[in-house]
C-alpha atoms as a PDB file:
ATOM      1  CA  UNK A   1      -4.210 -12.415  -6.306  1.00  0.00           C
ATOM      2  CA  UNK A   2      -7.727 -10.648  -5.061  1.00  0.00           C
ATOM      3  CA  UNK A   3     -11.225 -11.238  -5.458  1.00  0.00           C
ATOM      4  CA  UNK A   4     -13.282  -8.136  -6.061  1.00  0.00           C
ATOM      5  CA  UNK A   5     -16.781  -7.234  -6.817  1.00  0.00           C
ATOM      6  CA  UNK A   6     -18.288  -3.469  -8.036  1.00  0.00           C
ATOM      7  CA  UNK A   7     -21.544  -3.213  -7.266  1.00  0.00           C
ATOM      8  CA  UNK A   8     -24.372  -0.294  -8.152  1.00  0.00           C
ATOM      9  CA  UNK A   9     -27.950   0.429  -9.362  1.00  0.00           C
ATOM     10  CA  UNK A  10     -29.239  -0.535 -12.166  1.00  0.00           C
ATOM     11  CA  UNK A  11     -28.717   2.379 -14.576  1.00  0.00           C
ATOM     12  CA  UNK A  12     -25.340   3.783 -12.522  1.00  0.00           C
ATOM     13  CA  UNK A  13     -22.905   3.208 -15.384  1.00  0.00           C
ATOM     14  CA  UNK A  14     -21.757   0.049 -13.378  1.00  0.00           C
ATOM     15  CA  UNK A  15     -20.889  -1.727 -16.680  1.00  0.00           C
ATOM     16  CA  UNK A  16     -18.790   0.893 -18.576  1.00  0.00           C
ATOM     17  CA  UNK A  17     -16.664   0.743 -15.270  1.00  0.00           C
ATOM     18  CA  UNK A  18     -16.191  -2.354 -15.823  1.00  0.00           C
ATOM     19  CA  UNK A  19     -15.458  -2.376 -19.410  1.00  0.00           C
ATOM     20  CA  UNK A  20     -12.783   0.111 -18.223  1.00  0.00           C
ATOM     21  CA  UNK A  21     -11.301  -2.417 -15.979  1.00  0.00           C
ATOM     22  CA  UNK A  22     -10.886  -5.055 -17.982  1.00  0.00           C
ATOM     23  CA  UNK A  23      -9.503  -3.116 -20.826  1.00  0.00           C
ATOM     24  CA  UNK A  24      -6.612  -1.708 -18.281  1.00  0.00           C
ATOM     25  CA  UNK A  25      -5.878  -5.185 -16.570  1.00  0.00           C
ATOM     26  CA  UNK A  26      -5.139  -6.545 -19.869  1.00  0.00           C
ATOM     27  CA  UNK A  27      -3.163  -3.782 -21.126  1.00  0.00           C
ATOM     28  CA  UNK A  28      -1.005  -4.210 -17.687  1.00  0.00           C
ATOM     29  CA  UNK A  29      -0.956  -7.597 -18.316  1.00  0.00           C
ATOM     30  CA  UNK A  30      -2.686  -8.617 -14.985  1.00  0.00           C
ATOM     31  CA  UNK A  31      -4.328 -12.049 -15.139  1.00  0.00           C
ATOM     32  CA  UNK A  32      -8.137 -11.874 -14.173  1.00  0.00           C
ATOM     33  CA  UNK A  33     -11.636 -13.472 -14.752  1.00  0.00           C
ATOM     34  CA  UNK A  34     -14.443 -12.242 -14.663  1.00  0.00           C
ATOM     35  CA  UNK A  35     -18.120 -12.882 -14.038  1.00  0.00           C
ATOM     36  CA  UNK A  36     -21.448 -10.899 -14.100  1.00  0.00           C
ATOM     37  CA  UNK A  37     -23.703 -12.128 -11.279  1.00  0.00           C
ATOM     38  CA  UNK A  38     -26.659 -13.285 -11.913  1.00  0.00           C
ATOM     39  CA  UNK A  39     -25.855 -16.015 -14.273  1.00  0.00           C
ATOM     40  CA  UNK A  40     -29.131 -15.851 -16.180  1.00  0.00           C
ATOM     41  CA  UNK A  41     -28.014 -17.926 -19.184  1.00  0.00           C
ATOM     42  CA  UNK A  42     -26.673 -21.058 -16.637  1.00  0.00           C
ATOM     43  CA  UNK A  43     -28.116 -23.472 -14.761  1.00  0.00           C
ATOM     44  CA  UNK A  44     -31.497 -23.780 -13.214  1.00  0.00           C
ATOM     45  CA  UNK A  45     -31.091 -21.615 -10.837  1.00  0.00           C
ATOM     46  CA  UNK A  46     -29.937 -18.688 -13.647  1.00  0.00           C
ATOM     47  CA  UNK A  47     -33.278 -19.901 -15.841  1.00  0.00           C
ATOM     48  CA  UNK A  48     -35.043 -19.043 -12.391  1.00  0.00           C
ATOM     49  CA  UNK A  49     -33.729 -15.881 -12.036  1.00  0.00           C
ATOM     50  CA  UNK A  50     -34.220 -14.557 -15.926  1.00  0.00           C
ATOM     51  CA  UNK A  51     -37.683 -15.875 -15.067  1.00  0.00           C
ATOM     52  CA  UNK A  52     -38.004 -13.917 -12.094  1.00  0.00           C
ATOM     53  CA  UNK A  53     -36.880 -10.490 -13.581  1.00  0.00           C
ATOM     54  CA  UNK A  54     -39.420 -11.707 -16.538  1.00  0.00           C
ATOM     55  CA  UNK A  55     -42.260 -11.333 -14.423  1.00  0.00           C
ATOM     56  CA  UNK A  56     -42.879 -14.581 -15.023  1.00  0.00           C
ATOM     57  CA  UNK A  57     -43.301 -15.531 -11.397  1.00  0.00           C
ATOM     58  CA  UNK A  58     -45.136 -11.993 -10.341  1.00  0.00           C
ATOM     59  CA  UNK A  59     -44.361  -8.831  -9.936  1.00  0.00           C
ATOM     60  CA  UNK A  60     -41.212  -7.665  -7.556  1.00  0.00           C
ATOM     61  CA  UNK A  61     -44.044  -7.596  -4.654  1.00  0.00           C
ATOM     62  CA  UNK A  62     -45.827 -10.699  -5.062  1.00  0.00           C
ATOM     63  CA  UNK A  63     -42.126 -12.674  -4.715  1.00  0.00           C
ATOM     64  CA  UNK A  64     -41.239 -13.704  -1.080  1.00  0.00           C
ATOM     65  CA  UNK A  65     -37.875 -11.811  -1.075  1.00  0.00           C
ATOM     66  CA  UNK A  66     -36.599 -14.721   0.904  1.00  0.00           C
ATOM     67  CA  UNK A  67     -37.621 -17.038  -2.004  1.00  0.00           C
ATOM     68  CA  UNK A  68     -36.085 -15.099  -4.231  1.00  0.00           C
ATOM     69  CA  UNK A  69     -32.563 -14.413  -2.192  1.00  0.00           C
ATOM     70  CA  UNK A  70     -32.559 -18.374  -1.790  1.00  0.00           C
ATOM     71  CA  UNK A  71     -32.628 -18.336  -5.897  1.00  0.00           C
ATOM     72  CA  UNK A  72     -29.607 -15.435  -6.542  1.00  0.00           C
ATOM     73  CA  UNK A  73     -27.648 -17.530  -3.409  1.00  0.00           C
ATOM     74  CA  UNK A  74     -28.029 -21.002  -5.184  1.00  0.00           C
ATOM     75  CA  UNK A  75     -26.510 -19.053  -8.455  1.00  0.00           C
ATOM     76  CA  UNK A  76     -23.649 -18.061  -6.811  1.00  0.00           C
ATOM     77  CA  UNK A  77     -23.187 -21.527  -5.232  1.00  0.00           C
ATOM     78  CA  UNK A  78     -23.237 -22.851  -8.130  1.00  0.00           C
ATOM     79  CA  UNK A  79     -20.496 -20.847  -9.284  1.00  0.00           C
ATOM     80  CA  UNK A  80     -18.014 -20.936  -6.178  1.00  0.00           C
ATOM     81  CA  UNK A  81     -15.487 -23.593  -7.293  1.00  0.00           C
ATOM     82  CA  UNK A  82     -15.178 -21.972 -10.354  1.00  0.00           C
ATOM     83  CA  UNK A  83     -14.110 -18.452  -8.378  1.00  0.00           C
ATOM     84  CA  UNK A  84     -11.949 -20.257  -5.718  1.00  0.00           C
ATOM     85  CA  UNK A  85     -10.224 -22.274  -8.752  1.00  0.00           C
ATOM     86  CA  UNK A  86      -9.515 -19.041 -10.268  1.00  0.00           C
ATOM     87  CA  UNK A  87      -8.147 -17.538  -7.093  1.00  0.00           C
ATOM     88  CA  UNK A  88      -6.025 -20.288  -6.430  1.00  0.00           C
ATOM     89  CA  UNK A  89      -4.473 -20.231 -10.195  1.00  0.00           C
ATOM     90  CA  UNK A  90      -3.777 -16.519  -8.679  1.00  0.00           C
ATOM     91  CA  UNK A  91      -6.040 -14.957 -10.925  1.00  0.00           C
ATOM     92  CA  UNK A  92      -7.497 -11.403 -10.009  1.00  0.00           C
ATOM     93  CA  UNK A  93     -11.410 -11.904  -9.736  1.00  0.00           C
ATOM     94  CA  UNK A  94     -13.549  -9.584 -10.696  1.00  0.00           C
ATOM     95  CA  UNK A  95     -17.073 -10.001 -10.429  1.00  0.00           C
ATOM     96  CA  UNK A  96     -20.244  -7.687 -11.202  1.00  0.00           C
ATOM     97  CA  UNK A  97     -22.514  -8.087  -8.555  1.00  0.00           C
ATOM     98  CA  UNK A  98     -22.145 -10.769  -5.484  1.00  0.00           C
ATOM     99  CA  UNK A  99     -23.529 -10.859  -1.932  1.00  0.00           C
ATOM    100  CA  UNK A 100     -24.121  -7.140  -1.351  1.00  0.00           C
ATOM    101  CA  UNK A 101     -26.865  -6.785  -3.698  1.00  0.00           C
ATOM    102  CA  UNK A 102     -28.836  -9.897  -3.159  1.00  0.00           C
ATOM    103  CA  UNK A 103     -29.176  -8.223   0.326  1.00  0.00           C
ATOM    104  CA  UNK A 104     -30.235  -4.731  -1.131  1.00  0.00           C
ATOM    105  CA  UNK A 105     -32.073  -5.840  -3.610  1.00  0.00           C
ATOM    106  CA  UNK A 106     -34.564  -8.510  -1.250  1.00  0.00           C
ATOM    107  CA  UNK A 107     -33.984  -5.629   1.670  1.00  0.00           C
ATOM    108  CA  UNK A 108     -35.848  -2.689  -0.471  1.00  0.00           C
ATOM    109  CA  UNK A 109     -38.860  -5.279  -0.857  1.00  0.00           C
ATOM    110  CA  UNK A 110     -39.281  -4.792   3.336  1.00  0.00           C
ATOM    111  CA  UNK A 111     -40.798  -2.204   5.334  1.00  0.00           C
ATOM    112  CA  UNK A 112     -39.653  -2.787   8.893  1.00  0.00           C
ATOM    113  CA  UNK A 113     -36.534  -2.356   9.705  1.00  0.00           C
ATOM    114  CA  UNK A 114     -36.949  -5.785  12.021  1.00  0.00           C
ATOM    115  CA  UNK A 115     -37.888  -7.542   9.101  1.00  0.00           C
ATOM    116  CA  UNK A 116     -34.793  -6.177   6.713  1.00  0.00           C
ATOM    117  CA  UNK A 117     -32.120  -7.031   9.600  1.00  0.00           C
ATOM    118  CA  UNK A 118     -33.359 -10.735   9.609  1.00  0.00           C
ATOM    119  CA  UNK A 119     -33.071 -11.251   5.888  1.00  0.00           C
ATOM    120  CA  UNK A 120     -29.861  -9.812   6.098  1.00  0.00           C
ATOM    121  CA  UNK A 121     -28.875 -12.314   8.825  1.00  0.00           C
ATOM    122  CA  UNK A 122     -30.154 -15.071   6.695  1.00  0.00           C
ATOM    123  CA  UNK A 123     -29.071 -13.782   3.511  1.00  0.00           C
ATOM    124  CA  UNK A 124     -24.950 -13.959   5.394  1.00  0.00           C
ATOM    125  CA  UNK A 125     -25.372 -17.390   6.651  1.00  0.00           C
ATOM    126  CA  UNK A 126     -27.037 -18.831   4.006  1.00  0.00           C
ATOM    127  CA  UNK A 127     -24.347 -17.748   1.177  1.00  0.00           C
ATOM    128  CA  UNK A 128     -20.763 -17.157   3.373  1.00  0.00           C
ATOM    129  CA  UNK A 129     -21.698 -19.965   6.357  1.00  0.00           C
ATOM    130  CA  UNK A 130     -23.961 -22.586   4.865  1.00  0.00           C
ATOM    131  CA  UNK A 131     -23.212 -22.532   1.011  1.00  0.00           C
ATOM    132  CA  UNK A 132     -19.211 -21.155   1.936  1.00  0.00           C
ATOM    133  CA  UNK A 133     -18.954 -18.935  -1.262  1.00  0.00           C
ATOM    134  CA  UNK A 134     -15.209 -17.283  -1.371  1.00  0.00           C
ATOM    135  CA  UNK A 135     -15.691 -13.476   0.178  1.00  0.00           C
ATOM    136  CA  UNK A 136     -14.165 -10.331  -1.666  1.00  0.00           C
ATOM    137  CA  UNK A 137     -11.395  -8.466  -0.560  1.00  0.00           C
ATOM    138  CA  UNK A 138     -13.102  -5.059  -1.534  1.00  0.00           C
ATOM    139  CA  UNK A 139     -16.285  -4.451  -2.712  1.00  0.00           C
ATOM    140  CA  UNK A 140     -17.079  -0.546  -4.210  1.00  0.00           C
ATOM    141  CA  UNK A 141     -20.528   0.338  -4.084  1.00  0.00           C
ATOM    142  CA  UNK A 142     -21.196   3.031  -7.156  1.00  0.00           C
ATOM    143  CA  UNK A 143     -22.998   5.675  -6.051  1.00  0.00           C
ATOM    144  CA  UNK A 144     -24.567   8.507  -8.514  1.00  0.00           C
ATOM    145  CA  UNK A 145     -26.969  11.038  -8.760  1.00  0.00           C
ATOM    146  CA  UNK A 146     -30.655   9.498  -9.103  1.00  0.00           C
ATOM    147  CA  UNK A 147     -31.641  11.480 -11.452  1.00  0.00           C
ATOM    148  CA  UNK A 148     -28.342   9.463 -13.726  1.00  0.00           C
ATOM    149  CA  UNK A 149     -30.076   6.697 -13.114  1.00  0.00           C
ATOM    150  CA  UNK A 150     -33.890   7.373 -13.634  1.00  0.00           C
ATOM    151  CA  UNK A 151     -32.452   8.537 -17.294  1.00  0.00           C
ATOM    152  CA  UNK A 152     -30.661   5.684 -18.147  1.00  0.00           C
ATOM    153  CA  UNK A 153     -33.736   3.356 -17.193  1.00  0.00           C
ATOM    154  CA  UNK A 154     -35.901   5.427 -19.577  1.00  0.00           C
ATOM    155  CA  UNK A 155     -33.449   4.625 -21.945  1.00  0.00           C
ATOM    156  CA  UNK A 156     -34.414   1.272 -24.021  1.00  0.00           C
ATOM    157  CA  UNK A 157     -31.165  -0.897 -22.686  1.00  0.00           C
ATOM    158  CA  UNK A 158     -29.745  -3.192 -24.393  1.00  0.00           C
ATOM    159  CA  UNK A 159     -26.759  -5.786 -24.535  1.00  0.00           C
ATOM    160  CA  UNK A 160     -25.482  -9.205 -24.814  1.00  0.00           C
ATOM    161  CA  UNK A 161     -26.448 -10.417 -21.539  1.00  0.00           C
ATOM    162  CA  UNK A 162     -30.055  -9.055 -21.917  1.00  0.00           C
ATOM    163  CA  UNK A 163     -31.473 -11.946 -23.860  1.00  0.00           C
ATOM    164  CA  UNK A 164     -33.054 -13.469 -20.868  1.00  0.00           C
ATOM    165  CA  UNK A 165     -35.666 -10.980 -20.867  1.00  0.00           C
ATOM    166  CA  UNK A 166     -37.020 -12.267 -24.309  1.00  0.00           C
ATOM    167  CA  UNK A 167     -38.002  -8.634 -25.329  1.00  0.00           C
ATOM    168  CA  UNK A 168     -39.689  -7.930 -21.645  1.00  0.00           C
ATOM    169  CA  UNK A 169     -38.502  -5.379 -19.042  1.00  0.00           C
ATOM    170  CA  UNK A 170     -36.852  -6.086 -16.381  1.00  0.00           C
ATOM    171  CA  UNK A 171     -39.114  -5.845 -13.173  1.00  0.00           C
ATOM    172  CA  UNK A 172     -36.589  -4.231 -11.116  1.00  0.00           C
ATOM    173  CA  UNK A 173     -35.236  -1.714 -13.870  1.00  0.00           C
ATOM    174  CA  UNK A 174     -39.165  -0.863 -14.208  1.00  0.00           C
ATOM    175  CA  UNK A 175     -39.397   0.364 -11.270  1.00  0.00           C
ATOM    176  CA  UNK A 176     -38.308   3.315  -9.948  1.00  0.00           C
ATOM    177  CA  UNK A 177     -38.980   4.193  -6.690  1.00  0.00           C
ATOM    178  CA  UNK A 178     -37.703   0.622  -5.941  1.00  0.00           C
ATOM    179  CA  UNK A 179     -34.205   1.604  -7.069  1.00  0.00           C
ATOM    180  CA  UNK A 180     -34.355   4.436  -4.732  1.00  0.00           C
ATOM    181  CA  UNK A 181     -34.973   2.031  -1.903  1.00  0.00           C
ATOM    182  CA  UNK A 182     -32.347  -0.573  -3.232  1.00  0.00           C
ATOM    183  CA  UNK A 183     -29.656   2.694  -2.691  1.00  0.00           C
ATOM    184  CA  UNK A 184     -30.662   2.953   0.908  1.00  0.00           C
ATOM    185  CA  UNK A 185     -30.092  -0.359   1.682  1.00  0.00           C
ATOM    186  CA  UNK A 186     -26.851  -0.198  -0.167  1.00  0.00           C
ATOM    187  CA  UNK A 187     -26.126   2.737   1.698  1.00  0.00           C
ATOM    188  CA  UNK A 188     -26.700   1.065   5.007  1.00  0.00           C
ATOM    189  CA  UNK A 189     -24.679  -1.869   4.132  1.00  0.00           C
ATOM    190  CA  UNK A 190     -21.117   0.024   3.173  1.00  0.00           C
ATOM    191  CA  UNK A 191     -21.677   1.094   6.757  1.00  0.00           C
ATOM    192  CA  UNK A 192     -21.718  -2.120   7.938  1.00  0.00           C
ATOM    193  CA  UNK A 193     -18.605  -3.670   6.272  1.00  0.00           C
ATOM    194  CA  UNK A 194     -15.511  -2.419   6.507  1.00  0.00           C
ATOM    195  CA  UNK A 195     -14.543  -4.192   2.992  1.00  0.00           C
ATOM    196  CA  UNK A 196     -17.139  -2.498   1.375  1.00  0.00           C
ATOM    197  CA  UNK A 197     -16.465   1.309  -0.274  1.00  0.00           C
ATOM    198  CA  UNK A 198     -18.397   3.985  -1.711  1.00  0.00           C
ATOM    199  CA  UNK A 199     -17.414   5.721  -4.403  1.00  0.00           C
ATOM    200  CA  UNK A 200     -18.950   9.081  -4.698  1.00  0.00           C
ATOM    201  CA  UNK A 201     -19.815   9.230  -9.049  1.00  0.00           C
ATOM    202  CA  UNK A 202     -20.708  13.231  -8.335  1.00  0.00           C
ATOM    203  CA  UNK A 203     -18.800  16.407  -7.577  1.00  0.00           C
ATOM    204  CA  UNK A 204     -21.072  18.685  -4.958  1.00  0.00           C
ATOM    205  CA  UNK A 205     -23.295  19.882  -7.499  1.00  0.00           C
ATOM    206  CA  UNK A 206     -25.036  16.512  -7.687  1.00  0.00           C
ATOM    207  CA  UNK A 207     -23.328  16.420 -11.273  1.00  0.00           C
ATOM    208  CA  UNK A 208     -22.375  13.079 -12.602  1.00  0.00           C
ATOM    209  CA  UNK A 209     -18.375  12.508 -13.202  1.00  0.00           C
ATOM    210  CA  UNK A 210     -17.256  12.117 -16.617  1.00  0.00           C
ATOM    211  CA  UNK A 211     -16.636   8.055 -17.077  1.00  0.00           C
ATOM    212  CA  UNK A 212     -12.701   8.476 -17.038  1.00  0.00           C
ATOM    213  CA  UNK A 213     -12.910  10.517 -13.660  1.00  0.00           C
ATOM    214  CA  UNK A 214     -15.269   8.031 -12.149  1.00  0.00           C
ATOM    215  CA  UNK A 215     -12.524   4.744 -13.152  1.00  0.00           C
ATOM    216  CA  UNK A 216      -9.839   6.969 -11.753  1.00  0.00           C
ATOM    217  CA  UNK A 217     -11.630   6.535  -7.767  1.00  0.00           C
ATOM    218  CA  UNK A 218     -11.763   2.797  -8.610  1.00  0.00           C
ATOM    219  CA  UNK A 219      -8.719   2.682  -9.597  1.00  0.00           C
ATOM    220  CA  UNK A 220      -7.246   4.740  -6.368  1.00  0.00           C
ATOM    221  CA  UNK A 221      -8.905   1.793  -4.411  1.00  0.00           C
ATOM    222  CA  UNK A 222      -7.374  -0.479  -5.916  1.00  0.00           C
ATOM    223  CA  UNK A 223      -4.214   0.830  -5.400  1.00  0.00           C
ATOM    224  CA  UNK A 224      -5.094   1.690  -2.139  1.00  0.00           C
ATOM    225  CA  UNK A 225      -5.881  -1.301  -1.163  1.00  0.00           C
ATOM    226  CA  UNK A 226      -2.846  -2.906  -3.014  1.00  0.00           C
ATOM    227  CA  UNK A 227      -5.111  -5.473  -5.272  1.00  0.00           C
ATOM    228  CA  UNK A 228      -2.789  -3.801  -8.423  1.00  0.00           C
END
C-alpha cells in the first residue's frame, strides 16, 4: 500500500476532505490509518506544540521558527514506527499534515529569501536524513480562494482535536496575513517536488468548488497515481 498526506491552510476545508476519504476507503473496503499531524494530545513534544499554538511560549514572531520546526519534527519522529508499521502491514496511510507544512509554516515567519532556503535545507535533513521519517508517495496541497479561508477563520472553530487550545485561539489561525504568506511558501514548495500536487479548490471565477467536486480532483489523483 501508499503513504499519503493532504495538506492546506488553515480554514481550506482540509478536514471535510478528509472526512470524505475515509468514509469512501471504508466503503471500498481499503485498509488505511490515519493520523492528524501535529499530535497535540501525545507526548512531550505534542504538549509543546498545543503550548506553542497557545501562545504560551509568545506570539508566532517571538518563536525562533527553527525552535519551533525542531518541536513539529520531534512529533513526527515520535510517530514514525508507528507509520512504517502500518505500511508494512500494507495499510494505506493517510496523514493530515507532514513535512510540507512544517516548512511553510516556519518559512512564512522569514523575510529573506536566503534565510527561508536554509530552513528548508534544515527542515529536509533534520526530519527525512537525520530523524529518517517514512516519505509520502503523493502529497496534494489544497489550494482555495483566500477569501474561503479568511471566512472560515472568523468563524468560531471547533472540534475534537481542538481541546489543546483550552478555550484560546490558535496563534496561527489568528492571524491572517500570516496564512497568506504560509500559501506562498506552499506554493513554492509543490514546485519543488515532483510528489507534491496542487489541487485547484476554484473554477476561474475565484469561486470555491462545492465539497463533492473538490473530493472528486483528490480522488482523480489518486487514481492517477494508482494509490486506489
Amino acid at each position: 500500500m501508499s503513504f499519503i498526506v493532504i495538506e492546506g491552510l488553515d480554514g481550506s476545508g482540509k478536514s471535510t476532505q478528509l472526512k470524505l476519504l475515509k468514509d469512501y476507503l471504508t466503503q471500498q473496503e481499503v485498509a488505511y490509518q490515519y493520523l492528524h499531524f501535529p499530535r497535540t494530545e501525545e507526548g512531550i513534544f505534542g504538549e509543546l506544540v498545543a503550548r506553542f499554538l497557545r501562545g504560551d511560549l509568545g506570539n508566532i514572531d517571538q518563536v525562533n521558527p527553527y525552535l519551533v520546526g525542531l518541536i513539529y519534527a520531534g512529533d513526527r519522529e515520535h510517530a514514525k514506527n508507528q507509520i512504517t508499521q502500518w505500511m508494512n502491514e500494507g495499510y494505506l496511510v493517510v496523514v493530515d499534515r507532514y513535512v510540507h507544512s512544517n516548512i511553510a509554516f516556519q518559512g512564512a515567519k522569514l523575510n529573506s529569501q536566503p534565510e527561508k532556503t536554509a530552513l528548508r535545507k534544515w527542515l529536509i535533513e533534520l526530519e527525512y536524513e537525520y530523524f529518517k521519517i517514512p516519505k509520502p508517495g503523493l502529497s496534494l496541497f489544497l489550494d482555495v480562494p483566500f477569501d474561503f479561508t479568511s471566512r472560515s477563520l472568523g468563524n468560531q472553530r471547533a472540534g475534537d482535536d481542538r481541546g489543546y487550545l483550552q478555550g484560546k485561539q490558535d496563534i496561527h489561525e489568528a492571524d491572517l496575513s500570516f496564512q497568506e504568506k504560509v500559501r506562498q511558501e506552499y506554493l513554492e514548495l509543490v514546485q519543488m517536488d515532483a510528489d507534491f500536487e496542487l489541487l485547484k479548490c476554484y473554477n476561474p471565477q475565484m469561486q470555491m468548488l462545492a465539497p463533492h467536486e473538490i473530493f472528486q480532483l483528490i480522488l482523480n489523483q489518486l487514481t492517477l497515481k494508482q494509490i486506489i
